[in-house]
C-alpha atoms as a PDB file:
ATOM      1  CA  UNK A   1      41.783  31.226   3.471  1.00  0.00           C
ATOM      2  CA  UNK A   2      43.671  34.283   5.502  1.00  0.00           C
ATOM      3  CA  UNK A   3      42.809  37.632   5.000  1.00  0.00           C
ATOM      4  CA  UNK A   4      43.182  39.030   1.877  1.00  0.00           C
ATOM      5  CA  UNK A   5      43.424  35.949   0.100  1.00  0.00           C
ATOM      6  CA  UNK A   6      41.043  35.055  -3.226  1.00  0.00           C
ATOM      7  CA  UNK A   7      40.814  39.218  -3.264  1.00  0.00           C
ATOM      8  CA  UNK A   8      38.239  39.910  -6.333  1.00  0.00           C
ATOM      9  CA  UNK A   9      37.109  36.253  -6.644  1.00  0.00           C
ATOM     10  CA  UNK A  10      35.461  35.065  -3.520  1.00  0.00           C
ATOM     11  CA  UNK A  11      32.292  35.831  -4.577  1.00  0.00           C
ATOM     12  CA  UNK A  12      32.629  33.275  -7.716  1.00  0.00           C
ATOM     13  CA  UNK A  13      34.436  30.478  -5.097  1.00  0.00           C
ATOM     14  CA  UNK A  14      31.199  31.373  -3.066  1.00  0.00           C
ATOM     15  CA  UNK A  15      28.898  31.153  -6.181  1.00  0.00           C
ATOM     16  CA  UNK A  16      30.491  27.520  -7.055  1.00  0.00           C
ATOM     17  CA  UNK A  17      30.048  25.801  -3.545  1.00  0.00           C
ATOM     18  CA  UNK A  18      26.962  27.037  -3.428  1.00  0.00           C
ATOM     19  CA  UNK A  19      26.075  25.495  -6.905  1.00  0.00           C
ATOM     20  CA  UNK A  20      27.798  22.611  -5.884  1.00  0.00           C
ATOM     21  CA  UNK A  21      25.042  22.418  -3.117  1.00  0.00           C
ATOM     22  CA  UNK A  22      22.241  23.064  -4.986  1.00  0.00           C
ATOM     23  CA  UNK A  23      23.512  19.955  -7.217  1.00  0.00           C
ATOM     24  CA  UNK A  24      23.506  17.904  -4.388  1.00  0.00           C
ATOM     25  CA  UNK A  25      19.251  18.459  -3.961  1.00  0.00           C
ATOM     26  CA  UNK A  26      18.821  18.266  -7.496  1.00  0.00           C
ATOM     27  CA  UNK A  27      17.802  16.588 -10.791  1.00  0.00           C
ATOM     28  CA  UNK A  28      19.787  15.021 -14.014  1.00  0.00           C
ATOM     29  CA  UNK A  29      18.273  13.206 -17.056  1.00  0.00           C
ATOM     30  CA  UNK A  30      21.424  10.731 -17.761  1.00  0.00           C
ATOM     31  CA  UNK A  31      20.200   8.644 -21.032  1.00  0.00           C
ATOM     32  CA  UNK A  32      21.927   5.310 -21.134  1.00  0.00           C
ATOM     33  CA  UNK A  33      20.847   4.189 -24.423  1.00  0.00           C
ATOM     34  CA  UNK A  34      22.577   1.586 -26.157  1.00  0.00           C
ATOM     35  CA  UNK A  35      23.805  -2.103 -25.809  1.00  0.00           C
ATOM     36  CA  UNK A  36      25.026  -3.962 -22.666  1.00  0.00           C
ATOM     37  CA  UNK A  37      27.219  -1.331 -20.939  1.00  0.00           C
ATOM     38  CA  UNK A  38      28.714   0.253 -17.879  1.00  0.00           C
ATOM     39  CA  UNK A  39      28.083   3.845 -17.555  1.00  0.00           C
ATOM     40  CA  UNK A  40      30.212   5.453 -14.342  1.00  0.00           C
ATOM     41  CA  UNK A  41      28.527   8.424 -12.713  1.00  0.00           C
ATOM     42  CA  UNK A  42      31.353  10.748 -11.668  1.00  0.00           C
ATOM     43  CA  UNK A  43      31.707  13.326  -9.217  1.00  0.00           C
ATOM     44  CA  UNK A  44      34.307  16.014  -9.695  1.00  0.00           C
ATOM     45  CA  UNK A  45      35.793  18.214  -6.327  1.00  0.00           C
ATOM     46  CA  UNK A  46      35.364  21.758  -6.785  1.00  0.00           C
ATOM     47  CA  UNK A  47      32.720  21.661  -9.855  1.00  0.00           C
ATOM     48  CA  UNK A  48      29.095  21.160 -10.873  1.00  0.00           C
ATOM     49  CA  UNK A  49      30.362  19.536 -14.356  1.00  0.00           C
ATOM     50  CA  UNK A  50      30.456  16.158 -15.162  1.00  0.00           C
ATOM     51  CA  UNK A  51      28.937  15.184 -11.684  1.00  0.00           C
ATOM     52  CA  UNK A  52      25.928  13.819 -12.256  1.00  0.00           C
ATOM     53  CA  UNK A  53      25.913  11.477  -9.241  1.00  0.00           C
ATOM     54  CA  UNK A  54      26.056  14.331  -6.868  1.00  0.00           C
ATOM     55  CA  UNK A  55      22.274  14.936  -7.735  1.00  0.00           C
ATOM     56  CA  UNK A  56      19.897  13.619  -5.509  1.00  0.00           C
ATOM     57  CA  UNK A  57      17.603  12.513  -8.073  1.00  0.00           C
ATOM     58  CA  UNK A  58      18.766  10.453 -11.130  1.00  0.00           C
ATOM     59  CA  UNK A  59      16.667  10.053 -13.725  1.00  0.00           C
ATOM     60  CA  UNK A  60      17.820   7.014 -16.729  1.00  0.00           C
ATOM     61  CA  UNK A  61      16.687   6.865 -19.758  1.00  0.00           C
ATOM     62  CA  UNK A  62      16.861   5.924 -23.329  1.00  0.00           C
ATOM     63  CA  UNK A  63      16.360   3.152 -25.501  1.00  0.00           C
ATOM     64  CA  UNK A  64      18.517   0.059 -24.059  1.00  0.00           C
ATOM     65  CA  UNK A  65      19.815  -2.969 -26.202  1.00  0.00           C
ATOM     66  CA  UNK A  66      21.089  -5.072 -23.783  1.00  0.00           C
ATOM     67  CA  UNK A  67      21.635  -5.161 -19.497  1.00  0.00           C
ATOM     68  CA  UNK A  68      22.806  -1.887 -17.679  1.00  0.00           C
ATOM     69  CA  UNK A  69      25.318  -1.539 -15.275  1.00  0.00           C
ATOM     70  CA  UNK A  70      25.407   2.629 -13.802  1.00  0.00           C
ATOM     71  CA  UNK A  71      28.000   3.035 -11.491  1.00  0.00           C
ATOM     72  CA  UNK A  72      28.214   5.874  -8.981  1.00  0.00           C
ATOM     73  CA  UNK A  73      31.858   6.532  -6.811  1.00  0.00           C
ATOM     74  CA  UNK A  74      33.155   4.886  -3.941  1.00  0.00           C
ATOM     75  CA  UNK A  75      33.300   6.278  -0.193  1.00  0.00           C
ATOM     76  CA  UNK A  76      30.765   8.477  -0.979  1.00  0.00           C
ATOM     77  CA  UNK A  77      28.142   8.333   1.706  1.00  0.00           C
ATOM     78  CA  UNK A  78      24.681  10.100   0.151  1.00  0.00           C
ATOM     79  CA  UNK A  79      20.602   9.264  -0.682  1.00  0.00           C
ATOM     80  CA  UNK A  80      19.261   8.714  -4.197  1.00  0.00           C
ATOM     81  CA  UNK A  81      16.405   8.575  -6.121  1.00  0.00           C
ATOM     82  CA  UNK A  82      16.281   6.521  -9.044  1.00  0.00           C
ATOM     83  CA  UNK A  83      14.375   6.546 -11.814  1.00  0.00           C
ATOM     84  CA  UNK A  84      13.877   3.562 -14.746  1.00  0.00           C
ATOM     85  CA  UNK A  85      12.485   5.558 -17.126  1.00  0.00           C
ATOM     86  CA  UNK A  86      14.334   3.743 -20.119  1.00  0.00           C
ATOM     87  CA  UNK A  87      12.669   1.374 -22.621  1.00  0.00           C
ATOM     88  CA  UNK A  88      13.706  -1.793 -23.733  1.00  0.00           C
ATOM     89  CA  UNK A  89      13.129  -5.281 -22.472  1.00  0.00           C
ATOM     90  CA  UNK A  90      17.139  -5.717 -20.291  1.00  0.00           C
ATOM     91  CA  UNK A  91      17.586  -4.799 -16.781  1.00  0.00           C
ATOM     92  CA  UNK A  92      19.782  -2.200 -15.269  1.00  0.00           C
ATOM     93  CA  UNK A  93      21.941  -2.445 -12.101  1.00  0.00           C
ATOM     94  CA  UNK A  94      22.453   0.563  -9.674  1.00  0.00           C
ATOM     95  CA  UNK A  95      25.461  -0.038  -7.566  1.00  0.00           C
ATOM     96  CA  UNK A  96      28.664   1.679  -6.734  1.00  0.00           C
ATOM     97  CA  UNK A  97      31.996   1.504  -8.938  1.00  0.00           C
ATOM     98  CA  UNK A  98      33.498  -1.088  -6.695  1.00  0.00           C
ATOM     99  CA  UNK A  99      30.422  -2.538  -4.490  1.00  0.00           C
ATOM    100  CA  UNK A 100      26.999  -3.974  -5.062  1.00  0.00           C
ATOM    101  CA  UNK A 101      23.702  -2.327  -5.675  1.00  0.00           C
ATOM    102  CA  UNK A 102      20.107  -3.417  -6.581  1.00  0.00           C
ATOM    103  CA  UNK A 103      19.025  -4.637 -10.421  1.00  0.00           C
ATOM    104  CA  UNK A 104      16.087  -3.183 -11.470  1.00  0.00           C
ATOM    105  CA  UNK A 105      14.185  -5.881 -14.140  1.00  0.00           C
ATOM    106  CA  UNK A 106      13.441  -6.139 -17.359  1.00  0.00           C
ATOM    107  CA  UNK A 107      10.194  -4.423 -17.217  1.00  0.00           C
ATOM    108  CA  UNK A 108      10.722  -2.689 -13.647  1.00  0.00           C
ATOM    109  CA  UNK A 109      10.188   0.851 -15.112  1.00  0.00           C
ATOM    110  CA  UNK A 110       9.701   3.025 -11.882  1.00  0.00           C
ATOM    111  CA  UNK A 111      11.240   4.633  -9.081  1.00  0.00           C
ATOM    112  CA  UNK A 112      13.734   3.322  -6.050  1.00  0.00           C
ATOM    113  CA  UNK A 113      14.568   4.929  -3.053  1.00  0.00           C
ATOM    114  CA  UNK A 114      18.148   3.824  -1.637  1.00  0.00           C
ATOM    115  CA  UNK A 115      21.315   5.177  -0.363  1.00  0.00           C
ATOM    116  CA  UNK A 116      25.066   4.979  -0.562  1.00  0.00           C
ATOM    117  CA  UNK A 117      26.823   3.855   2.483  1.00  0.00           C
ATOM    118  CA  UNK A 118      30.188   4.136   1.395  1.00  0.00           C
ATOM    119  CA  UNK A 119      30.316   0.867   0.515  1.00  0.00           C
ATOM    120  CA  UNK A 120      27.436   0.039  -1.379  1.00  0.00           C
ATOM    121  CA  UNK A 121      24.109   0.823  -2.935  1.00  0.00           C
ATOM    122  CA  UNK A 122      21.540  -0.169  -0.304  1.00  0.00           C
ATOM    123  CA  UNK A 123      17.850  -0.606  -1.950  1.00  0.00           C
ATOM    124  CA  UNK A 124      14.972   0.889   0.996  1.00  0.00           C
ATOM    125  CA  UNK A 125      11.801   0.544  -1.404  1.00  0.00           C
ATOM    126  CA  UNK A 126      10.537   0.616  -5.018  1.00  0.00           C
ATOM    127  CA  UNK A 127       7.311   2.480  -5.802  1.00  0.00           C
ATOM    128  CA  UNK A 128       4.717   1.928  -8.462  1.00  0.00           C
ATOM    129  CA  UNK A 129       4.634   5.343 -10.917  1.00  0.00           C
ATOM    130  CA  UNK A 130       0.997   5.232 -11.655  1.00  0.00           C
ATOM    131  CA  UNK A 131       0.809   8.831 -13.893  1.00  0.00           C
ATOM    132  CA  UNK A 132       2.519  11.592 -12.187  1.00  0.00           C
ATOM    133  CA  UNK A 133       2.205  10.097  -8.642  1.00  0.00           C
ATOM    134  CA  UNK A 134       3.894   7.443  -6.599  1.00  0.00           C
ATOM    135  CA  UNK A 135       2.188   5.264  -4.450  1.00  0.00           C
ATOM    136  CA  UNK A 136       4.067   3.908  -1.456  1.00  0.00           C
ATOM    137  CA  UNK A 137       4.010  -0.160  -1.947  1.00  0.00           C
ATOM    138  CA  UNK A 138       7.114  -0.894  -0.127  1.00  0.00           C
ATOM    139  CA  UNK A 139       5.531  -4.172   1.876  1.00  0.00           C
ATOM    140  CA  UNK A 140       5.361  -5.953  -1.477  1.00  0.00           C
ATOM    141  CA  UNK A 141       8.847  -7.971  -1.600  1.00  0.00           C
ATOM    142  CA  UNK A 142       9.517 -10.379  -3.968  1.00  0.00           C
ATOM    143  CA  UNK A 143      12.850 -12.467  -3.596  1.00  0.00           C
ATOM    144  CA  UNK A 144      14.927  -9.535  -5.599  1.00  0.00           C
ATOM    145  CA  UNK A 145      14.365  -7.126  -3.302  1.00  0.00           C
ATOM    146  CA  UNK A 146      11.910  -5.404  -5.996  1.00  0.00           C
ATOM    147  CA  UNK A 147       8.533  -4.406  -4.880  1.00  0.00           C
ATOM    148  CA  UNK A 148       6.781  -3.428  -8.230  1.00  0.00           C
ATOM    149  CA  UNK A 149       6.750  -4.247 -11.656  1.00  0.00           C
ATOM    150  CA  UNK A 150       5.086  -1.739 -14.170  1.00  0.00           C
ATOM    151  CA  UNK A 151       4.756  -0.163 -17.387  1.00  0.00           C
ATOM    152  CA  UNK A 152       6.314   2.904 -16.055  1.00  0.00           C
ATOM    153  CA  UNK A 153       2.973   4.923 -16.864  1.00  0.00           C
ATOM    154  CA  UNK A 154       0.192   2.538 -15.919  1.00  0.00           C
ATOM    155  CA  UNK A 155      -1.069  -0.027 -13.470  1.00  0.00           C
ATOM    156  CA  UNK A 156      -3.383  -2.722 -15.213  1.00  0.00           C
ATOM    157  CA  UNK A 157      -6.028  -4.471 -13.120  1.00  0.00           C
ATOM    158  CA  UNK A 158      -5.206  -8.151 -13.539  1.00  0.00           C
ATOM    159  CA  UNK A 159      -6.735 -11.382 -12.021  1.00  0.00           C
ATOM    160  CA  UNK A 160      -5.020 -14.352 -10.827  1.00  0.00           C
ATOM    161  CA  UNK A 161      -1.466 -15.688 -11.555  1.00  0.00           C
ATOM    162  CA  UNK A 162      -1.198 -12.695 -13.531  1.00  0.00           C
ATOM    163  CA  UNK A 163      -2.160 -10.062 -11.614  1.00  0.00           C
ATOM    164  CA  UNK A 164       0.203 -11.234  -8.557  1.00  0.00           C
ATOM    165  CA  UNK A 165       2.902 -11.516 -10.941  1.00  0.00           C
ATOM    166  CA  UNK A 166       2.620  -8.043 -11.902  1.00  0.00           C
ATOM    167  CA  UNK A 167       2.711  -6.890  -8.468  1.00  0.00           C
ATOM    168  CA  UNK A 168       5.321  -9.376  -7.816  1.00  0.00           C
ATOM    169  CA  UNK A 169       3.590 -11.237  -5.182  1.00  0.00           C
ATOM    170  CA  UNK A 170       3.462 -14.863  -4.489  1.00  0.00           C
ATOM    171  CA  UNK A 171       0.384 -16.909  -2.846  1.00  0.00           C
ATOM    172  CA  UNK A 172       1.729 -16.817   0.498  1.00  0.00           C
ATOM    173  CA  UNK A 173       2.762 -13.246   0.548  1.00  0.00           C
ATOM    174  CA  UNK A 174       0.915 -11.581   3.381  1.00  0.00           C
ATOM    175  CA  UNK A 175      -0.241  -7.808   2.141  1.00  0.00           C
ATOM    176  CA  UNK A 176      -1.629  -4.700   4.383  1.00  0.00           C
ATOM    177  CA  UNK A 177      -3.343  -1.733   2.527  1.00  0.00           C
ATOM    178  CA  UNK A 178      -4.528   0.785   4.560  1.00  0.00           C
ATOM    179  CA  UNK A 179      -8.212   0.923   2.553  1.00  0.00           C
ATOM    180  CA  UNK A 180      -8.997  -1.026  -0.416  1.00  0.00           C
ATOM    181  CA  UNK A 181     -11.714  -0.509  -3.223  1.00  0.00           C
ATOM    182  CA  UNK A 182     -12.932  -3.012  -5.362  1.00  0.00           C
ATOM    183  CA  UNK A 183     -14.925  -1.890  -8.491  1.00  0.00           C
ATOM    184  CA  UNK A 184     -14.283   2.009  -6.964  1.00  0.00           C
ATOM    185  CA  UNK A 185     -12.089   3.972  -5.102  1.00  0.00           C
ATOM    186  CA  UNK A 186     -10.721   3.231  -1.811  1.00  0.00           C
ATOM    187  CA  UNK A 187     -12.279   5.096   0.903  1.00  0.00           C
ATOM    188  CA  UNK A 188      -9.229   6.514   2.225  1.00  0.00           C
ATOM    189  CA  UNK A 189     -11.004   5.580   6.099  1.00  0.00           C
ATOM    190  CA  UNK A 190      -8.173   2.961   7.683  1.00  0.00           C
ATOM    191  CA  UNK A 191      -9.378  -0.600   7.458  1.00  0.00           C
ATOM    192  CA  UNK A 192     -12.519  -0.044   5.433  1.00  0.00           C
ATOM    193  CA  UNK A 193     -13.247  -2.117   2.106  1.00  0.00           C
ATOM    194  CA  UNK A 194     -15.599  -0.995  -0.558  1.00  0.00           C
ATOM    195  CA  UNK A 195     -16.835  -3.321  -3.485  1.00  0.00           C
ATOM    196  CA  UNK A 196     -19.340  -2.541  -5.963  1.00  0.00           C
ATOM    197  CA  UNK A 197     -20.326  -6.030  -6.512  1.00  0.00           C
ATOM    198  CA  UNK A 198     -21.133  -8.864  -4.287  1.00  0.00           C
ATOM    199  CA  UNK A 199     -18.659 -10.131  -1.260  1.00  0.00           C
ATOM    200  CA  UNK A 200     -18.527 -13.812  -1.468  1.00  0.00           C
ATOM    201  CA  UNK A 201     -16.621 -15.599   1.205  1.00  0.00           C
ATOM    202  CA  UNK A 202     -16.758 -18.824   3.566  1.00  0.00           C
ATOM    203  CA  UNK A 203     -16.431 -19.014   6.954  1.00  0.00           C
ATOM    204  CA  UNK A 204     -14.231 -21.626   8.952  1.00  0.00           C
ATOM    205  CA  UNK A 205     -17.394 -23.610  10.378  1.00  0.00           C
ATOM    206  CA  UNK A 206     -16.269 -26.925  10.634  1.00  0.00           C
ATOM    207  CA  UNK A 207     -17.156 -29.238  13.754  1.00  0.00           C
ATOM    208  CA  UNK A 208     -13.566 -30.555  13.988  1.00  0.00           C
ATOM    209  CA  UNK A 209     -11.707 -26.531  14.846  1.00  0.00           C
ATOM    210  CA  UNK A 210     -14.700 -26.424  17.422  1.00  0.00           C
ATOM    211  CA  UNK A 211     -15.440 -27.024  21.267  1.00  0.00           C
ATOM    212  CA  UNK A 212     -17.185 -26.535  23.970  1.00  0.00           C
ATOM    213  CA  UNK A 213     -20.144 -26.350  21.948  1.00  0.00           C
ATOM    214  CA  UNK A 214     -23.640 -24.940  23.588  1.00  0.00           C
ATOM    215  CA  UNK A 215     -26.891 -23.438  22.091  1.00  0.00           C
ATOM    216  CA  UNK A 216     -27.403 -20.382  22.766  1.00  0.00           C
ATOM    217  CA  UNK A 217     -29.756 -19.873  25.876  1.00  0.00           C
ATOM    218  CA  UNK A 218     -33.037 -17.556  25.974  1.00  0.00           C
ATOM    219  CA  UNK A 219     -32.783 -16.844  22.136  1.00  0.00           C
ATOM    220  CA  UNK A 220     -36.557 -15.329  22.341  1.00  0.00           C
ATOM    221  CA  UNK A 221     -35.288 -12.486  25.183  1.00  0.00           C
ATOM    222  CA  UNK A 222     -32.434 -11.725  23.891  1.00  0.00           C
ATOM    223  CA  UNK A 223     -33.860 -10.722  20.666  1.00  0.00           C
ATOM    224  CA  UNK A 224     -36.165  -8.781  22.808  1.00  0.00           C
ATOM    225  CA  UNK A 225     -33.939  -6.395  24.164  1.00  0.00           C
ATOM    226  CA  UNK A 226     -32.482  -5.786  20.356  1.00  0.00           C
ATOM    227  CA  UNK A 227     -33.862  -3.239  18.367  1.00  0.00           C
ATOM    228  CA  UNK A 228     -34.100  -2.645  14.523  1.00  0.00           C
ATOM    229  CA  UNK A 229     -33.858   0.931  13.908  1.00  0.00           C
ATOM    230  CA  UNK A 230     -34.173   3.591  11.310  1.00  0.00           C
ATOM    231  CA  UNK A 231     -31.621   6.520  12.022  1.00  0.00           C
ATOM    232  CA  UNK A 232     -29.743   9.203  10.436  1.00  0.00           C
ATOM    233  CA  UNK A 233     -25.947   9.091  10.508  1.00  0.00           C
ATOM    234  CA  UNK A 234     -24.137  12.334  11.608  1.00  0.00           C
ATOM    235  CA  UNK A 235     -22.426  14.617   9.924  1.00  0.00           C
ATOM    236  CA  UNK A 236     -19.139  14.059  11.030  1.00  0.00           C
ATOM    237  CA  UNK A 237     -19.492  10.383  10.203  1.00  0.00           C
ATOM    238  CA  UNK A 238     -20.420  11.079   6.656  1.00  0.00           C
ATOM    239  CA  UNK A 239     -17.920  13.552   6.164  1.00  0.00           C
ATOM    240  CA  UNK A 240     -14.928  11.129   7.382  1.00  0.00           C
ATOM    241  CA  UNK A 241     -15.989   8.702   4.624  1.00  0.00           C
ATOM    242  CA  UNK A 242     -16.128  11.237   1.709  1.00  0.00           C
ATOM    243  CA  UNK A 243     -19.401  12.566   2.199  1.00  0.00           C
ATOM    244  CA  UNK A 244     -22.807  11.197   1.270  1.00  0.00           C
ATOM    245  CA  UNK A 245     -23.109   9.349  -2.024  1.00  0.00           C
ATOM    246  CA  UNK A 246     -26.524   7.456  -1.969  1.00  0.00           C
ATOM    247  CA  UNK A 247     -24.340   4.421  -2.548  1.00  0.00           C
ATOM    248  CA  UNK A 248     -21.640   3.179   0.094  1.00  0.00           C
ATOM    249  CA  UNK A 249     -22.649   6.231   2.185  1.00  0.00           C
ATOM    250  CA  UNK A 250     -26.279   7.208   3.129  1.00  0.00           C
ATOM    251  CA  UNK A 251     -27.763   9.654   5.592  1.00  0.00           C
ATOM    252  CA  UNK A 252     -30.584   7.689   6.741  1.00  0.00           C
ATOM    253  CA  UNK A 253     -29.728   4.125   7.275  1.00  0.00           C
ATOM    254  CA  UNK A 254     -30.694   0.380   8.987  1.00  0.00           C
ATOM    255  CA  UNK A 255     -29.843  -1.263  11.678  1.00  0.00           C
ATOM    256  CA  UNK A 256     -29.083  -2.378  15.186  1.00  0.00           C
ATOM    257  CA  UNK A 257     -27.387  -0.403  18.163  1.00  0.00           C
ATOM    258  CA  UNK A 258     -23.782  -2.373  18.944  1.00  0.00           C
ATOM    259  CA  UNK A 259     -24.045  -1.247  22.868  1.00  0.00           C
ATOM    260  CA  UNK A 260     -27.349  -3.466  22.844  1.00  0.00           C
ATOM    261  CA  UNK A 261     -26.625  -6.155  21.057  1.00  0.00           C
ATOM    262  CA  UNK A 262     -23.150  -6.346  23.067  1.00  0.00           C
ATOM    263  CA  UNK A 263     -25.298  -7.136  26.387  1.00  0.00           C
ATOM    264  CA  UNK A 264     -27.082 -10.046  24.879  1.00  0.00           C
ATOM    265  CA  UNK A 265     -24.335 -11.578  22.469  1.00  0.00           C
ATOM    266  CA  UNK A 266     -21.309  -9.890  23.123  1.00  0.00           C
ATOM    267  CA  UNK A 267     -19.532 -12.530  20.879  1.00  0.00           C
ATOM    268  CA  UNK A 268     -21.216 -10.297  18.171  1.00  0.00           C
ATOM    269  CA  UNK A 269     -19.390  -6.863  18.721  1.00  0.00           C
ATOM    270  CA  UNK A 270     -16.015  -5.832  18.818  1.00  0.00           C
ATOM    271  CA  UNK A 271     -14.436  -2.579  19.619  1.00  0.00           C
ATOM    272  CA  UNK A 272     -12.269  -0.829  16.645  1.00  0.00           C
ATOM    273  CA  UNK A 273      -8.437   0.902  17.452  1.00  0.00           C
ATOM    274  CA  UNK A 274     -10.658   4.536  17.561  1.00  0.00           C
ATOM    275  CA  UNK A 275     -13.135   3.156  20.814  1.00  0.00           C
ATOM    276  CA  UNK A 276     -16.307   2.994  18.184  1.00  0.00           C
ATOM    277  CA  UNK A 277     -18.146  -0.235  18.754  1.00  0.00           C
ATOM    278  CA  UNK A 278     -19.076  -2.463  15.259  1.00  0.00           C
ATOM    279  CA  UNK A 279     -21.196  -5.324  14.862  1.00  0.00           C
ATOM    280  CA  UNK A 280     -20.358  -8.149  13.181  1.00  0.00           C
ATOM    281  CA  UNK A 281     -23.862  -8.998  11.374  1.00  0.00           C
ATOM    282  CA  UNK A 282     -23.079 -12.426  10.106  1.00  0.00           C
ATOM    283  CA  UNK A 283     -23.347 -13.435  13.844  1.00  0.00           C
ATOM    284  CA  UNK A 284     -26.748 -12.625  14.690  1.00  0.00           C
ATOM    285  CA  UNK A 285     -28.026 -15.109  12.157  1.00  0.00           C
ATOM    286  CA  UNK A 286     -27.426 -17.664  14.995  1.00  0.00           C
ATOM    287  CA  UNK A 287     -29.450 -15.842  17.319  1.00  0.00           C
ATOM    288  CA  UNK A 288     -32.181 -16.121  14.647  1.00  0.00           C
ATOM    289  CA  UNK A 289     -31.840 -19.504  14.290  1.00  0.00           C
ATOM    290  CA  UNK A 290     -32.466 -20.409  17.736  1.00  0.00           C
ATOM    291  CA  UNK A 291     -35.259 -18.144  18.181  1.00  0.00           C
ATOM    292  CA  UNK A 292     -37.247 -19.505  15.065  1.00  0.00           C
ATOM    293  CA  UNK A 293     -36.188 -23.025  16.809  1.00  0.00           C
ATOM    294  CA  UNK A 294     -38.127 -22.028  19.905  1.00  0.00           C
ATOM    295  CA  UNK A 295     -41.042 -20.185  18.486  1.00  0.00           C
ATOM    296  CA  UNK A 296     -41.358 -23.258  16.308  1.00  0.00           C
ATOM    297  CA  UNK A 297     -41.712 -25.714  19.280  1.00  0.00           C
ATOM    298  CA  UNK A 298     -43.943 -23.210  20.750  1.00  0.00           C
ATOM    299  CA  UNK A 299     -46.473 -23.434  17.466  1.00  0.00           C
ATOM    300  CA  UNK A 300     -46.349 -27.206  17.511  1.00  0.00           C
ATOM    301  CA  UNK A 301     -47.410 -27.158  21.250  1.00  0.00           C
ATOM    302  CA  UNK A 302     -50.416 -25.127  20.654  1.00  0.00           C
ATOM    303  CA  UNK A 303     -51.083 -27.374  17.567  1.00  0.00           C
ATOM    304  CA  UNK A 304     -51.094 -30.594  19.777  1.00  0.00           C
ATOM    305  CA  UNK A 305     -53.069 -28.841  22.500  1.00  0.00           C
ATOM    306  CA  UNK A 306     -55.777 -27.683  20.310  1.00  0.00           C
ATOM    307  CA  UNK A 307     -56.815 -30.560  18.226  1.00  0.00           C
END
């Protein structure tokens, strides 16, 4: 504009871009109720009315009769956040008026992340809504580019077939959590796993994936130089897992120092990303095993001998 121009009404021109930018951060509630349907999200030049697909966050809802198609403009280049918050067993396709999109399914009620490219709709990651939060599951693909499949207020615990079909994983899917609680909360400590109940697993033992096969030597000193020990943990280890609990954590505690048993069976220990050394306790059963072996010959000598 040149000087003078818009006198008396630049401050409402001003006003409306900067609604118009606000919009563009914001929220809208678009119910899509009805039967099978296309509904076309506009955007109007110049004006925060009817231009709900400016908003960053789109929310859909309402009771639906048959399969959605939303439709949001062409060459517009932006991010969304979309939100299946409609009931009714049909799915509903995000996409733009004249490209592609992602389909959210027939019982995918929760939120995607994705973006317009000018072109297209492109889908980064759907999340789980489990109350008013939103947990990050965006590893979990299933063949439809869907991560998640929900209730839209709830995640049931499920076993089996049914409880990978809910998260829409397959048997062969391979799945990374960063902690994982079974029976309780996760830890929240990076690569732990807490279970209220028993562990029960089998190890890969078999002669045939084995070679080079030796007992191991001097069983009776190396168990020597272990120790079993009684000890406190300290505070700052307690505190990183949540604090004591009498339960998965416990200020006074068993066991064996890693740094020894790594200088007698260094099979046994292994060194985690953060430098602390852990001990795999399974492992030392062997080194039991050959040390009852020896002591065992040693009684039947002295048997023989003194009769």
């Amino acid at each position: 504009m040149v000087t003078g121009e818009k006198s008396g009404t630049w401050g409402d021109i001003t006003n409306t871009n900067l609604n118009i930018i606000e919009q563009s951060q914001g929220y809208v509630n678009k119910s899509i109720a009805g039967g099978a349907q296309t509904t076309a999200l506009l955007i109007n030049d110049g004006s925060t009315t009817s231009s709900d697909a400016r908003n960053l966050i789109i929310e859909l809802s309402g009771t639906i009769t048959g399969n959605q198609i939303v439709t949001v403009p062409d060459s517009v280049e932006k991010s969304y956040i979309v939100y299946n918050n409609t009931s009714g067993a049909f799915t509903v396709e995000f996409k733009t008026a004249s490209g592609t999109g992602f389909t959210f399914g027939t019982t995918e009620k929760n939120v995607a992340l994705c973006y317009a490219n000018g072109t297209n709709i492109v889908e980064i990651s759907n999340q789980l809504k489990l109350g008013s939060n939103l947990v990050d599951i965006s590893g979990l693909a299933n063949t439809d580019g869907n991560f998640i499949v929900g209730d839209g207020a709830n995640f049931v615990a499920e076993s089996g077939s049914t409880a990978r079909a809910s998260l829409g994983l397959t048997t062969t899917d391979d799945v990374q959590f960063d902690s994982f609680g079974v029976g309780t909360a996760a830890s929240g400590t990076t690569g732990e796993i807490r279970a209220t109940n028993d562990v029960t697993a089998f190890y890969s033992s078999d002669v045939a994936l084995k070679e080079n096969i030796t007992n191991i030597p001097d069983p009776i000193e190396s168990l020597k130089k272990l120790n079993g020990v009684l000890f406190d943990w300290k505070k700052e280890y307690i505190d990183q897992r949540g604090g004591e609990d009498g339960y998965f954590v416990r200020k006074k505690d068993v066991g064996v120092i890693a740094q020894e048993v790594e200088k007698v069976l260094p099979e046994a220990v292994a060194q985690r990303p953060d430098g602390i050394k852990a001990v795999k306790y399974d492992r030392l059963t062997c080194l039991l095993i050959e040390a009852v072996k020896v002591l065992s010959d040693k009684v039947e000598n002295l048997t023989k001998e003194n009769k």
